[in-house]
PDB file of N, CA and C in Angstrom:
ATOM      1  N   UNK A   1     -34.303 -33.210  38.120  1.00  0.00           N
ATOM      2  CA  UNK A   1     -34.781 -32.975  39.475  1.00  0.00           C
ATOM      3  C   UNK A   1     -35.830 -34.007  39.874  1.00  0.00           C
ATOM      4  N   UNK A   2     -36.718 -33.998  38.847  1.00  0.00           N
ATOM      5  CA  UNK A   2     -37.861 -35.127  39.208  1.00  0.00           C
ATOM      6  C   UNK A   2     -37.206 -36.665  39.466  1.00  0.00           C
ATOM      7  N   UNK A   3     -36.118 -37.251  38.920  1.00  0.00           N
ATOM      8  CA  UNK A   3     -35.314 -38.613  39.477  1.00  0.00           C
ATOM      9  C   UNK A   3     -34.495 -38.520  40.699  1.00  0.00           C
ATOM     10  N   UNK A   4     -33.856 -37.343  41.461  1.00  0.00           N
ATOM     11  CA  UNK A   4     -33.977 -37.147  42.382  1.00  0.00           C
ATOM     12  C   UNK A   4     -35.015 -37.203  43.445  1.00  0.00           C
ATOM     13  N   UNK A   5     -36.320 -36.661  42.917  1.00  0.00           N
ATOM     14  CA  UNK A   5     -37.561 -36.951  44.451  1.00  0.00           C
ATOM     15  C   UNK A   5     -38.102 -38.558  44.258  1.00  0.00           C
ATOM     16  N   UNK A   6     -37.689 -39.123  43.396  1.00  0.00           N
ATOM     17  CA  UNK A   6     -38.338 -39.801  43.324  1.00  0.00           C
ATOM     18  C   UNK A   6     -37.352 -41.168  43.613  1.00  0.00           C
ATOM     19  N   UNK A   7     -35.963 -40.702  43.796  1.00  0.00           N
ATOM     20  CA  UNK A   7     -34.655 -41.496  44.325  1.00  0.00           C
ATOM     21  C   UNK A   7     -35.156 -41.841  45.770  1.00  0.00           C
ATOM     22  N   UNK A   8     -35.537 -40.326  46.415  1.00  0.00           N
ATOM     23  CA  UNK A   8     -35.469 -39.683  47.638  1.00  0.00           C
ATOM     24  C   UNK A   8     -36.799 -40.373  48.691  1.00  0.00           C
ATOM     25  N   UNK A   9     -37.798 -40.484  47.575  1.00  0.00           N
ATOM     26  CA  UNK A   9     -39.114 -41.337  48.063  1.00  0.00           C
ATOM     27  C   UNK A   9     -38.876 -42.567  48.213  1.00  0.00           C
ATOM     28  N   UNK A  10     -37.785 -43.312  47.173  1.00  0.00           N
ATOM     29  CA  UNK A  10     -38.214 -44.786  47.431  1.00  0.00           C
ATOM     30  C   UNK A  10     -37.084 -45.279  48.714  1.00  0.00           C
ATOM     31  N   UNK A  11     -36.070 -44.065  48.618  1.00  0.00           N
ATOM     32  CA  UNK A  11     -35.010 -44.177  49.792  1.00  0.00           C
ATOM     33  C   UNK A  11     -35.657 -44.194  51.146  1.00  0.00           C
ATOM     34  N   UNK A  12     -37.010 -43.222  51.795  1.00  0.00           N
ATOM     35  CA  UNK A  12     -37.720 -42.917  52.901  1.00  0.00           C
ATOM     36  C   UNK A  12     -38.655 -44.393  53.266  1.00  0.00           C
ATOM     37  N   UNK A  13     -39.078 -45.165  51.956  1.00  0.00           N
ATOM     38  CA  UNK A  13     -39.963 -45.747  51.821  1.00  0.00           C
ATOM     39  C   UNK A  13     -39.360 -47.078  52.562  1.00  0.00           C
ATOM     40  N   UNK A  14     -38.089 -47.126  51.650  1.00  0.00           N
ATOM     41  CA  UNK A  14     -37.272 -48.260  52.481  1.00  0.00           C
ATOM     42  C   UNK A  14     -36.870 -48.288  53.936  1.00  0.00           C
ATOM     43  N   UNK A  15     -36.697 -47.242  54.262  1.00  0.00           N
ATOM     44  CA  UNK A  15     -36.390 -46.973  55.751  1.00  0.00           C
ATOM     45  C   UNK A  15     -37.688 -46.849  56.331  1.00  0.00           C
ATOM     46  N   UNK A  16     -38.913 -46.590  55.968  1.00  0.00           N
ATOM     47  CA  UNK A  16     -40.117 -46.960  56.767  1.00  0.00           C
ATOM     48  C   UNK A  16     -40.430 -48.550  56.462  1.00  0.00           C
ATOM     49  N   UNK A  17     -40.047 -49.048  55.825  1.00  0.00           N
ATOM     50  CA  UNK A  17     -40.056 -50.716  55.841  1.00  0.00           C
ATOM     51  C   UNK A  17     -39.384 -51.924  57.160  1.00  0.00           C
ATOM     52  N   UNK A  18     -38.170 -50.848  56.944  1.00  0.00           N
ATOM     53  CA  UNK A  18     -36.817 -51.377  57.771  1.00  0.00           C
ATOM     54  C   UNK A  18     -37.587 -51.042  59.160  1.00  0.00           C
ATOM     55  N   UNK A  19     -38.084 -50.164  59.608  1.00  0.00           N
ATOM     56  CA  UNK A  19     -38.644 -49.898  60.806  1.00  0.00           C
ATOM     57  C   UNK A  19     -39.224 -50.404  61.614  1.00  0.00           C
ATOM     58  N   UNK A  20     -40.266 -50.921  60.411  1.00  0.00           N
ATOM     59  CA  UNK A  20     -41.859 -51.820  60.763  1.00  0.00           C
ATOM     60  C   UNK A  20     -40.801 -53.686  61.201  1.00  0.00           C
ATOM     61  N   UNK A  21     -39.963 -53.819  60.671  1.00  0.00           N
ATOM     62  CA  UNK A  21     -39.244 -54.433  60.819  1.00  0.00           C
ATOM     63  C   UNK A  21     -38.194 -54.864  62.289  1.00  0.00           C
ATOM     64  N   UNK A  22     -38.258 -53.655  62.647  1.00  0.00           N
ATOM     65  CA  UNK A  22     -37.399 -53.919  64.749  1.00  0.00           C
ATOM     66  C   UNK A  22     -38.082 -54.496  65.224  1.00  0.00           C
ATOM     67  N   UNK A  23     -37.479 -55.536  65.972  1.00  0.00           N
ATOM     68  CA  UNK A  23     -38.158 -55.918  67.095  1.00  0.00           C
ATOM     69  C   UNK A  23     -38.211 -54.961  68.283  1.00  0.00           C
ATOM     70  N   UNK A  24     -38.609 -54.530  68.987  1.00  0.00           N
ATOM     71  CA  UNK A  24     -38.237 -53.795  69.994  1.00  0.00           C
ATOM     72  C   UNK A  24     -38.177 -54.584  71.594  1.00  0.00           C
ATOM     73  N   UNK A  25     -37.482 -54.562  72.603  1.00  0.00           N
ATOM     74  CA  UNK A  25     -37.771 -55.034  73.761  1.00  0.00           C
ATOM     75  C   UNK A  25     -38.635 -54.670  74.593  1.00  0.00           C
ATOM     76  N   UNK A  26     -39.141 -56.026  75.015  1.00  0.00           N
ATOM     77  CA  UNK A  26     -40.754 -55.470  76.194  1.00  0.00           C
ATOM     78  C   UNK A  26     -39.885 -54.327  77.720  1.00  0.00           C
ATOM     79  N   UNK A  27     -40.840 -54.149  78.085  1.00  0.00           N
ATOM     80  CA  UNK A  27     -40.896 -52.845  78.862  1.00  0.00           C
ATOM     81  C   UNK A  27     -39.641 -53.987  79.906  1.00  0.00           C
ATOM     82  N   UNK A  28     -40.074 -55.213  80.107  1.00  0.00           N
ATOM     83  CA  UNK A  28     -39.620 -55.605  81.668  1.00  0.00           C
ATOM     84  C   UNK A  28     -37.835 -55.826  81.159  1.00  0.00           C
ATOM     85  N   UNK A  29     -37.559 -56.106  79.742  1.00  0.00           N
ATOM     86  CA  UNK A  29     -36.310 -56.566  79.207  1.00  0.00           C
ATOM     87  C   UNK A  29     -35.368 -55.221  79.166  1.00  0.00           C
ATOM     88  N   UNK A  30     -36.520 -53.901  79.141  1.00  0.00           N
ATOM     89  CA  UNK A  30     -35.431 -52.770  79.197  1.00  0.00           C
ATOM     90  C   UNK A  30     -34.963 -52.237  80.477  1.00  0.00           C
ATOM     91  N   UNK A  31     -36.076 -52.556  81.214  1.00  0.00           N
ATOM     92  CA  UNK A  31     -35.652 -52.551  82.629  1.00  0.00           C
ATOM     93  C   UNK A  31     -34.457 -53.165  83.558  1.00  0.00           C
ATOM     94  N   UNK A  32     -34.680 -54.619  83.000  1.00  0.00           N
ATOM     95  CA  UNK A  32     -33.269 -55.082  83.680  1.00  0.00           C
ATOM     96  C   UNK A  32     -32.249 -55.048  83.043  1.00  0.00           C
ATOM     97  N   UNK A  33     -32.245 -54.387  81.674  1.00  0.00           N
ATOM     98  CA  UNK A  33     -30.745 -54.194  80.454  1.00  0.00           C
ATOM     99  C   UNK A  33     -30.405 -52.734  81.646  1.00  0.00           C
ATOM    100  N   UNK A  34     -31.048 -52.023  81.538  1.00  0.00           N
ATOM    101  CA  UNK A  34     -30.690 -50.516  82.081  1.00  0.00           C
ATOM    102  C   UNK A  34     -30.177 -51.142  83.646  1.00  0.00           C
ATOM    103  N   UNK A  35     -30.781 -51.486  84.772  1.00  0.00           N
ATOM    104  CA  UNK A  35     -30.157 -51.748  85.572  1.00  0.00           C
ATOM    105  C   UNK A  35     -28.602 -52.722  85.768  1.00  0.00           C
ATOM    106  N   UNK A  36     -28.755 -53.423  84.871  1.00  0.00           N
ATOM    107  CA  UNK A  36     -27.684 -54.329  84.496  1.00  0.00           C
ATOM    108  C   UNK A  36     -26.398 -52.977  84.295  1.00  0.00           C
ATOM    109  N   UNK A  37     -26.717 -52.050  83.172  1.00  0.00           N
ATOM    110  CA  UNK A  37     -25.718 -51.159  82.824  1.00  0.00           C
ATOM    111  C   UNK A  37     -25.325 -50.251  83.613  1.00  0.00           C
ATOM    112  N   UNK A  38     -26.433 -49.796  84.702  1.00  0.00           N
ATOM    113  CA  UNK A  38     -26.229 -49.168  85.514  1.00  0.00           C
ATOM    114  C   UNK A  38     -25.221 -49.654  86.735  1.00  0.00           C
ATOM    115  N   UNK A  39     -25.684 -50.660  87.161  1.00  0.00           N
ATOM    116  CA  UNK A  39     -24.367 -51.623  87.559  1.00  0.00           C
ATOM    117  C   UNK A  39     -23.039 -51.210  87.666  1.00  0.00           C
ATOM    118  N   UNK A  40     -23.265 -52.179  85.914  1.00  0.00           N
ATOM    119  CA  UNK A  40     -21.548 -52.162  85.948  1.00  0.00           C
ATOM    120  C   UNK A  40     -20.909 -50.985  85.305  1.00  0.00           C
ATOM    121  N   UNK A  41     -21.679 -50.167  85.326  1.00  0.00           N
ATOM    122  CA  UNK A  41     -20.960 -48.246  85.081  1.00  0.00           C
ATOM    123  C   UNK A  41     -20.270 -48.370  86.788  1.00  0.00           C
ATOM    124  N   UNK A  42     -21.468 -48.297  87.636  1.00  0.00           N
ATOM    125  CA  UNK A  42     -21.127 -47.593  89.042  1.00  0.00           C
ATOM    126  C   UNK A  42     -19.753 -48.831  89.403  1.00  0.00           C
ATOM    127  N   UNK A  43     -19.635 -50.141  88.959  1.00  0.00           N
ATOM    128  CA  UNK A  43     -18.624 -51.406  89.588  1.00  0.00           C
ATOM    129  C   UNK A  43     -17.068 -50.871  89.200  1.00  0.00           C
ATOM    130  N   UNK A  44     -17.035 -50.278  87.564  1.00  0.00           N
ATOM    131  CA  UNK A  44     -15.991 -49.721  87.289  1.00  0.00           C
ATOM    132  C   UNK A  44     -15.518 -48.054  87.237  1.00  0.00           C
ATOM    133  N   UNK A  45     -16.499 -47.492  87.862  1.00  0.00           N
ATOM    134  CA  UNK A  45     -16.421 -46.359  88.511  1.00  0.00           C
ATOM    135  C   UNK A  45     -15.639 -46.205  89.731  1.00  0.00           C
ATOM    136  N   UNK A  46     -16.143 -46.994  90.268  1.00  0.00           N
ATOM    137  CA  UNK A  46     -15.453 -47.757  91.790  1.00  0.00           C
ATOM    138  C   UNK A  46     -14.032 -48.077  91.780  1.00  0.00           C
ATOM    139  N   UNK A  47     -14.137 -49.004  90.486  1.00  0.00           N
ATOM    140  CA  UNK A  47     -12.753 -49.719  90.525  1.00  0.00           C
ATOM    141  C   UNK A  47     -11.680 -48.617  89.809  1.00  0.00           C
ATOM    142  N   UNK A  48     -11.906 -47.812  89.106  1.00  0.00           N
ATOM    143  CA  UNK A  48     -11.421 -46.854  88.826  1.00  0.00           C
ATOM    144  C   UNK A  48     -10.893 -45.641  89.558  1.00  0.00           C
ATOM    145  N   UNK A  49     -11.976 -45.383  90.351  1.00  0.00           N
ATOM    146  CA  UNK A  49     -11.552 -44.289  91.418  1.00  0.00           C
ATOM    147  C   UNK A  49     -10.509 -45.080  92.455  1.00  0.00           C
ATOM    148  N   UNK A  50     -10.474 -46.228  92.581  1.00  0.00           N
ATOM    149  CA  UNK A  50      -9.474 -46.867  93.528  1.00  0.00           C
ATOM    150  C   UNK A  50      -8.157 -46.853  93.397  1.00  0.00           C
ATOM    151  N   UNK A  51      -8.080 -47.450  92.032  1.00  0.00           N
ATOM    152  CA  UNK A  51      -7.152 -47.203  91.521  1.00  0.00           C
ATOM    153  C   UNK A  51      -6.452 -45.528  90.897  1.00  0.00           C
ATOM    154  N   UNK A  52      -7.353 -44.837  90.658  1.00  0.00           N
ATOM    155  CA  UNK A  52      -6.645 -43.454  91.239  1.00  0.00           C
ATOM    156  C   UNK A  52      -6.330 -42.698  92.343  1.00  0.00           C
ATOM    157  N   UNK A  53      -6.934 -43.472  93.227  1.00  0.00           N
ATOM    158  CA  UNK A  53      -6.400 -43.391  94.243  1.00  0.00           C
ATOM    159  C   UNK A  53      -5.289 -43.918  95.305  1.00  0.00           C
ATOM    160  N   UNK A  54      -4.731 -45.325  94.833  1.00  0.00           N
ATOM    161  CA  UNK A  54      -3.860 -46.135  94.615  1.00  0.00           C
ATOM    162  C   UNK A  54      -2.287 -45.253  94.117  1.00  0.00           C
ATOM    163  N   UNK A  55      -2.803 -45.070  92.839  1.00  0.00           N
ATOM    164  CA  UNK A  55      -1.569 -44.672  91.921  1.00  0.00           C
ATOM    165  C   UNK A  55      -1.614 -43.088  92.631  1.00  0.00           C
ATOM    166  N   UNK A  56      -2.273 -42.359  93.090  1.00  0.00           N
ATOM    167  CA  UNK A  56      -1.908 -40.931  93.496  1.00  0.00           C
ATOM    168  C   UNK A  56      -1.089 -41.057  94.547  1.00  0.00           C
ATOM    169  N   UNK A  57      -1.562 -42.479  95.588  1.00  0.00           N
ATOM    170  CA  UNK A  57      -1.080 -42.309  96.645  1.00  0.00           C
ATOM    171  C   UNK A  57       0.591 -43.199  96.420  1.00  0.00           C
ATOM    172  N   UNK A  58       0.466 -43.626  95.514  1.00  0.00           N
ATOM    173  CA  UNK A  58       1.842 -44.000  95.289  1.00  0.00           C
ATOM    174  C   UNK A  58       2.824 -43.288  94.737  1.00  0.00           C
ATOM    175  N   UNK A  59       2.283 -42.381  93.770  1.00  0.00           N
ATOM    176  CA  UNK A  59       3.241 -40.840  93.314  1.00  0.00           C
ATOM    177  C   UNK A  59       3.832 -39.942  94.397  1.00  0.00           C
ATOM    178  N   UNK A  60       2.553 -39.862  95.605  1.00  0.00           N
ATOM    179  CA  UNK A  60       2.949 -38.769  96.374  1.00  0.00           C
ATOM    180  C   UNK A  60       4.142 -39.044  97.317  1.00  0.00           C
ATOM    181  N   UNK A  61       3.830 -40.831  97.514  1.00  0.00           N
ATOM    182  CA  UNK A  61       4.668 -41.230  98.404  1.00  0.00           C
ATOM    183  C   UNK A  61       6.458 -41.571  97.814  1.00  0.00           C
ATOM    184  N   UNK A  62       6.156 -41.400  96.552  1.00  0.00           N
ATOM    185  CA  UNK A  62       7.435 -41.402  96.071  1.00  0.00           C
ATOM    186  C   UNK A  62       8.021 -40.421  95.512  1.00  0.00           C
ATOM    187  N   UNK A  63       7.719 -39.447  95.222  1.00  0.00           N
ATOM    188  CA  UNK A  63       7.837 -38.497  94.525  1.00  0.00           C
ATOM    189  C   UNK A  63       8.244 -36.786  96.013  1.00  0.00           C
ATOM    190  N   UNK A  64       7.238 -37.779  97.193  1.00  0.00           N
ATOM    191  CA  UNK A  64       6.826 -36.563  98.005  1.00  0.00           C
ATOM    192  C   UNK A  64       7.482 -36.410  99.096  1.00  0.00           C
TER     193      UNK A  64
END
């Protein structure tokens, strides 16, 4: 049991190493990543709903 906690410590220890280790992005770099993504969610949201709307209106008209 005791080479287990002591597996378990140097396993935590490493991952608080790895941590100190991220770079993280400044406040202004997350700002324009998020707007950037926000973007192009809503661009192919768009282009998506068009196209279901496209293909519905082409089912109905053939089908209808």
């Amino acid at each position: 049991m005791g080479n287990v906690f002591k597996q378990l410590v140097r396993v935590f220890n490493e991952v608080k190493s790895e941590i100190f280790k991220i770079t993280w992005p400044s406040r202004q770099d997350l700002i324009g990543t998020t707007i950037i993504v926000c973007l192009i969610t809503v661009a192919f949201a768009v282009i998506l709903g068009g196209m279901d709307a496209a293909f519905n209106f082409l089912i109905r008209n053939i089908l209808g």
